[in-house]
C-alpha atoms as a PDB file:
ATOM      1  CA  UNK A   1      78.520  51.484  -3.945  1.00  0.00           C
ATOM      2  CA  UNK A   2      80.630  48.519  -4.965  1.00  0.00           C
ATOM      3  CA  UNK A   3      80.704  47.470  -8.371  1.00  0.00           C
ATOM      4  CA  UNK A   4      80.916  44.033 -10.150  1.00  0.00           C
ATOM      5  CA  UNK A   5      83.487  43.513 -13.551  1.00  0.00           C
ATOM      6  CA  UNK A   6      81.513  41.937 -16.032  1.00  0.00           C
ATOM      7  CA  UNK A   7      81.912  40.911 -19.735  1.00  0.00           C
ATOM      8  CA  UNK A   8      80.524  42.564 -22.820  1.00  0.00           C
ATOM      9  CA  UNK A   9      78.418  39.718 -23.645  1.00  0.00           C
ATOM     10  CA  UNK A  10      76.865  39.309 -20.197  1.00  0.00           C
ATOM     11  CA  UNK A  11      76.574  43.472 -19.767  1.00  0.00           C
ATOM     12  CA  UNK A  12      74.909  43.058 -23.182  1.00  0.00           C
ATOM     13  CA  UNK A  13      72.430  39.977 -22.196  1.00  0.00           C
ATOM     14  CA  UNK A  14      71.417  42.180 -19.066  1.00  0.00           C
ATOM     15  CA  UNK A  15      71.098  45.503 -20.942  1.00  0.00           C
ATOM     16  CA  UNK A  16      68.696  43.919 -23.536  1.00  0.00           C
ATOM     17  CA  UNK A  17      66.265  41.950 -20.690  1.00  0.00           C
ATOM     18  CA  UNK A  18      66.095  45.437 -18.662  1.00  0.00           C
ATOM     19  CA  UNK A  19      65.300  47.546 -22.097  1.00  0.00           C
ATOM     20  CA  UNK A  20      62.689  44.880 -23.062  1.00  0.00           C
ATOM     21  CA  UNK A  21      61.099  45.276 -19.446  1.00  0.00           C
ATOM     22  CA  UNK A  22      59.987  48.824 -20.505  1.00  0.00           C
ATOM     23  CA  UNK A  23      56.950  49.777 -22.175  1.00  0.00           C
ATOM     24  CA  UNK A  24      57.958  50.193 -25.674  1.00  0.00           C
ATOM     25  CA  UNK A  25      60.552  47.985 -24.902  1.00  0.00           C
ATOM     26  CA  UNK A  26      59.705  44.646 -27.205  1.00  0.00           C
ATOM     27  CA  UNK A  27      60.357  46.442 -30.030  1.00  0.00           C
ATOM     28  CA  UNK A  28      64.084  46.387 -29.294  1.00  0.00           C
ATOM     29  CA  UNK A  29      65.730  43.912 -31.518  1.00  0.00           C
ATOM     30  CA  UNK A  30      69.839  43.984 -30.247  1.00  0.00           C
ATOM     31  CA  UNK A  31      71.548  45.489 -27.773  1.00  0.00           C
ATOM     32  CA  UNK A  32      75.589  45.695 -28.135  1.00  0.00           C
ATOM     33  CA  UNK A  33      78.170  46.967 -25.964  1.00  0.00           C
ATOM     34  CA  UNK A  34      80.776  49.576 -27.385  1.00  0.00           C
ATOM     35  CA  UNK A  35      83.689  49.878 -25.368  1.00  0.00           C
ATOM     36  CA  UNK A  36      85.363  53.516 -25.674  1.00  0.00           C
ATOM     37  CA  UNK A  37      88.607  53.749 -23.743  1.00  0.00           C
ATOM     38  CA  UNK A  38      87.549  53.113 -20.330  1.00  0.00           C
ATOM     39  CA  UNK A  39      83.838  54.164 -20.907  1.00  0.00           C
ATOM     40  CA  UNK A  40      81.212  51.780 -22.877  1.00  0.00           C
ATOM     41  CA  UNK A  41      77.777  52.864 -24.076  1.00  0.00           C
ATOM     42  CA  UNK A  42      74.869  50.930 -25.270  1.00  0.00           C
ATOM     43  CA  UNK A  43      74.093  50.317 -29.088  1.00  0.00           C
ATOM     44  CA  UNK A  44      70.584  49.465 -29.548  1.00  0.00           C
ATOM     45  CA  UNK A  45      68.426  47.736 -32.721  1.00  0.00           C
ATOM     46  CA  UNK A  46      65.071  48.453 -33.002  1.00  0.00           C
ATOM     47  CA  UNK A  47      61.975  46.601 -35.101  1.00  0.00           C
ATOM     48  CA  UNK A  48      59.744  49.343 -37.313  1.00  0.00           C
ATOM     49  CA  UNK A  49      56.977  50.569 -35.244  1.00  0.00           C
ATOM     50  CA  UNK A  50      59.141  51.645 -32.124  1.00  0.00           C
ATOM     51  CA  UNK A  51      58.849  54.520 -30.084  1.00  0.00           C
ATOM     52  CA  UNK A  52      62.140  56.088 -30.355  1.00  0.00           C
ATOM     53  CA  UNK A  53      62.137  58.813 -28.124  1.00  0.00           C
ATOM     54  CA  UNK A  54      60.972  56.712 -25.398  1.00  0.00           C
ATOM     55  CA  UNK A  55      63.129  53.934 -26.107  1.00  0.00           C
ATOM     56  CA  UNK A  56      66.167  56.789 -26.086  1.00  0.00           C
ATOM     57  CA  UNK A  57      65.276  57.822 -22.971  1.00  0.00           C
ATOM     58  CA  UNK A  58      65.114  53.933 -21.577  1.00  0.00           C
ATOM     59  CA  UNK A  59      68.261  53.698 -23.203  1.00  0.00           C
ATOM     60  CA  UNK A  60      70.168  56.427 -21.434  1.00  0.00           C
ATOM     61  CA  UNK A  61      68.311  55.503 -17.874  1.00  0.00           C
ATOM     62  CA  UNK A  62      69.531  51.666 -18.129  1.00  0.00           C
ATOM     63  CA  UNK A  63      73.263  52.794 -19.144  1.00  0.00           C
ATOM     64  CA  UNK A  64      73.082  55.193 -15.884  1.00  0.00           C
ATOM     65  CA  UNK A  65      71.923  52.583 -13.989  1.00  0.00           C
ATOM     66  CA  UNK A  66      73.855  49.668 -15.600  1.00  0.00           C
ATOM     67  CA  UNK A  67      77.658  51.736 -15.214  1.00  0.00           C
ATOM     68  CA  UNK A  68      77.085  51.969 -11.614  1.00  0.00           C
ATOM     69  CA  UNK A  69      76.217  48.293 -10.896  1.00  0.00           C
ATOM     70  CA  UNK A  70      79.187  47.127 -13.718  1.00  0.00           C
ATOM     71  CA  UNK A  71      82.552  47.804 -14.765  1.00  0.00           C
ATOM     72  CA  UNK A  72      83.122  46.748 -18.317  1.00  0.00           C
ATOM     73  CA  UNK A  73      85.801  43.584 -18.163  1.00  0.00           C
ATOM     74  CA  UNK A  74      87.495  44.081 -21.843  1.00  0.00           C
ATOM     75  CA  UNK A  75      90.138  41.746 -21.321  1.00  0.00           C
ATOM     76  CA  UNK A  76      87.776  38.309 -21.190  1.00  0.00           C
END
């Protein structure tokens, strides 16, 4: 599978439109990228009145499928 560098900001705009396309999903608020080393994972804000557990689980399906599509470009 070939993968595409991207930035934090754009990984971050992509992240947050694919989490909102969930059900559950509009109550996400922010989504930020947190580079560690030369892994990331996905911070997420969410509004009162959220399902968490399913927006955990949309959170940790999106990052699977969002690391192999992108590789984090820290140096833009």
């Amino acid at each position: 599978m070939v993968t595409t560098m991207i930035s934090a900001k754009d990984l971050e705009l992509i992240a947050l439109r694919e989490l909102r396309s969930v059900p559950g999903g509009e109550y996400i608020a922010h989504v930020e990228v947190d580079p560690i080393s030369d892994e990331w994972r996905l911070n997420v804000s969410a509004r009162d009145g959220a399902d968490l557990d399913r927006i955990q689980e949309a959170i940790k399906t999106t990052t699977n499928r969002l690391k192999q599509r992108y590789v984090l470009r820290t140096d833009w």
